[in-house]
Protein backbone atom coordinates (compact mmCIF):
# COMPACT_ATOMS: atom_id res chain seq x y z
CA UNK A 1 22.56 -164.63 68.53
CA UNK A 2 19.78 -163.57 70.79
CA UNK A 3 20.92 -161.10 74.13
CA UNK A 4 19.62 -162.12 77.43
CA UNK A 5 18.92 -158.24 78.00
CA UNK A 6 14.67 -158.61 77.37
CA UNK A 7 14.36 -161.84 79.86
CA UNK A 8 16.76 -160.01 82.32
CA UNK A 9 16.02 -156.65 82.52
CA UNK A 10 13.11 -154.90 84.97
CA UNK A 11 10.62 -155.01 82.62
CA UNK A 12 11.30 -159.30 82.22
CA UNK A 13 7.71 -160.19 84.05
CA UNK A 14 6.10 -157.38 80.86
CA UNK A 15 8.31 -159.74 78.46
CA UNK A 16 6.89 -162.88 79.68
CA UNK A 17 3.46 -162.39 79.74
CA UNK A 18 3.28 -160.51 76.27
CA UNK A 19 5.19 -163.86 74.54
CA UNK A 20 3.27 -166.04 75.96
CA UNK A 21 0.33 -164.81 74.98
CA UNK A 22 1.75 -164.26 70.90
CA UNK A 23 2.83 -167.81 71.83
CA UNK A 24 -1.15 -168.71 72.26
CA UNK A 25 -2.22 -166.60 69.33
CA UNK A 26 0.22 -168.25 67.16
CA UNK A 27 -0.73 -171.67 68.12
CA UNK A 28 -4.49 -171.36 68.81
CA UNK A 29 -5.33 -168.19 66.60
CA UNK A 30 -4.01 -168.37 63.34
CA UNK A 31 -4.61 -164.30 62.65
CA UNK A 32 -2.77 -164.01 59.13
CA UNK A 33 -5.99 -163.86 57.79
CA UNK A 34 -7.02 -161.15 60.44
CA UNK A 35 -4.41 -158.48 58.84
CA UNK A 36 -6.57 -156.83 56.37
CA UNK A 37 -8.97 -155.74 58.94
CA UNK A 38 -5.99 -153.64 60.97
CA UNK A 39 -7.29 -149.87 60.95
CA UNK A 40 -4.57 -148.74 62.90
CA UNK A 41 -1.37 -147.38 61.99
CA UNK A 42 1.21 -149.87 61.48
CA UNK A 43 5.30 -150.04 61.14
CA UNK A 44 6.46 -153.37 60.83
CA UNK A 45 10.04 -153.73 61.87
CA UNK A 46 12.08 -156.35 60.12
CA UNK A 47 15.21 -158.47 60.36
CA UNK A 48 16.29 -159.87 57.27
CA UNK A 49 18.41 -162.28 58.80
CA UNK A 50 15.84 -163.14 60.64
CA UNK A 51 14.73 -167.11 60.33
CA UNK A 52 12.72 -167.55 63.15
CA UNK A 53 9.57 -170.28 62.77
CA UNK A 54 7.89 -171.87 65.42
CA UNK A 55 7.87 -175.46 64.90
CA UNK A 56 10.85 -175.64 62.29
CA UNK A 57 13.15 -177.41 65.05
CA UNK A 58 10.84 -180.76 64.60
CA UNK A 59 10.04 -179.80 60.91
CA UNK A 60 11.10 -182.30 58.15
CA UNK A 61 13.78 -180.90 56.16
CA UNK A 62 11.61 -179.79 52.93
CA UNK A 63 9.51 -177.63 55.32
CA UNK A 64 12.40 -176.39 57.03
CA UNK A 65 14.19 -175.08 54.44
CA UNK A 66 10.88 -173.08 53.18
CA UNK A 67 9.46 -171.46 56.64
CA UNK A 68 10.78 -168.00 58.14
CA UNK A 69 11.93 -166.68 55.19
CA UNK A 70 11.05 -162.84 56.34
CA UNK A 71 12.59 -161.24 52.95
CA UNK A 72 8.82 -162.24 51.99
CA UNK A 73 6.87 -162.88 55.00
CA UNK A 74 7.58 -159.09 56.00
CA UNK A 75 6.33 -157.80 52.29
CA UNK A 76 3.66 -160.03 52.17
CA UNK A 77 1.93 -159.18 55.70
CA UNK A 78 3.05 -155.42 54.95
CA UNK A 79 1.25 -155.89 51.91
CA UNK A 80 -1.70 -157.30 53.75
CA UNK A 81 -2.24 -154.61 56.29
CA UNK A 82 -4.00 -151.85 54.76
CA UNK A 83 -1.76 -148.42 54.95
CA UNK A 84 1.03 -150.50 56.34
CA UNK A 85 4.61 -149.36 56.47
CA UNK A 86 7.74 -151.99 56.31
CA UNK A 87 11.42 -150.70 57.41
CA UNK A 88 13.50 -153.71 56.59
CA UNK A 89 16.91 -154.09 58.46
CA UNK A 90 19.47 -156.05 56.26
CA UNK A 91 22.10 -156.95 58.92
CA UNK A 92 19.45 -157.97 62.03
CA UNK A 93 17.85 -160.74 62.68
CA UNK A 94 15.19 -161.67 65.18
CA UNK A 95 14.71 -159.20 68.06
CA UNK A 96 17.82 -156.91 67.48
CA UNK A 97 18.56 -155.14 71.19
């Protein structure tokens, strides 16, 4: 269950603005492909219970079931990013407060 804490606190307006525009980069910049080029240090944080997928509310079932798996999506863009570091979280999900 997601807490209201990041859309409530005093830095909700930061919040926002910063999903909104990962909102546009998912849907208008499809940067998966952009990972290998990352030169900067990078931690990715990840829920394992995490199932999030934009676009698997209206997704057919066969889809559904596949998308937001991040067991793999997190080892697989780890993977990607050169010098990349994953810490995995086995009891969170999607944006653990």
């Amino acid at each position: 269950r997601m807490q209201a804490g990041m859309s409530l606190g005093n830095g909700r307006q930061a919040v926002a603005w910063n999903q909104a525009l990962t909102y546009d980069m998912v849907f208008n910049q499809p940067v998966v492909y952009e990972l290998p080029k990352l030169s900067v240090p990078t931690t990715l944080f990840i829920g394992l219970k995490d199932r999030t997928a934009i676009g698997k509310d209206t997704a057919p079932p066969e889809v559904k079931a596949r998308v937001g798996d991040y067991t793999k999506l997190g080892k697989r863009a780890a993977e990607a990013i050169p010098n990349a570091k994953l810490v995995e979280f086995a009891d969170l999900g999607h944006s653990p407060q």
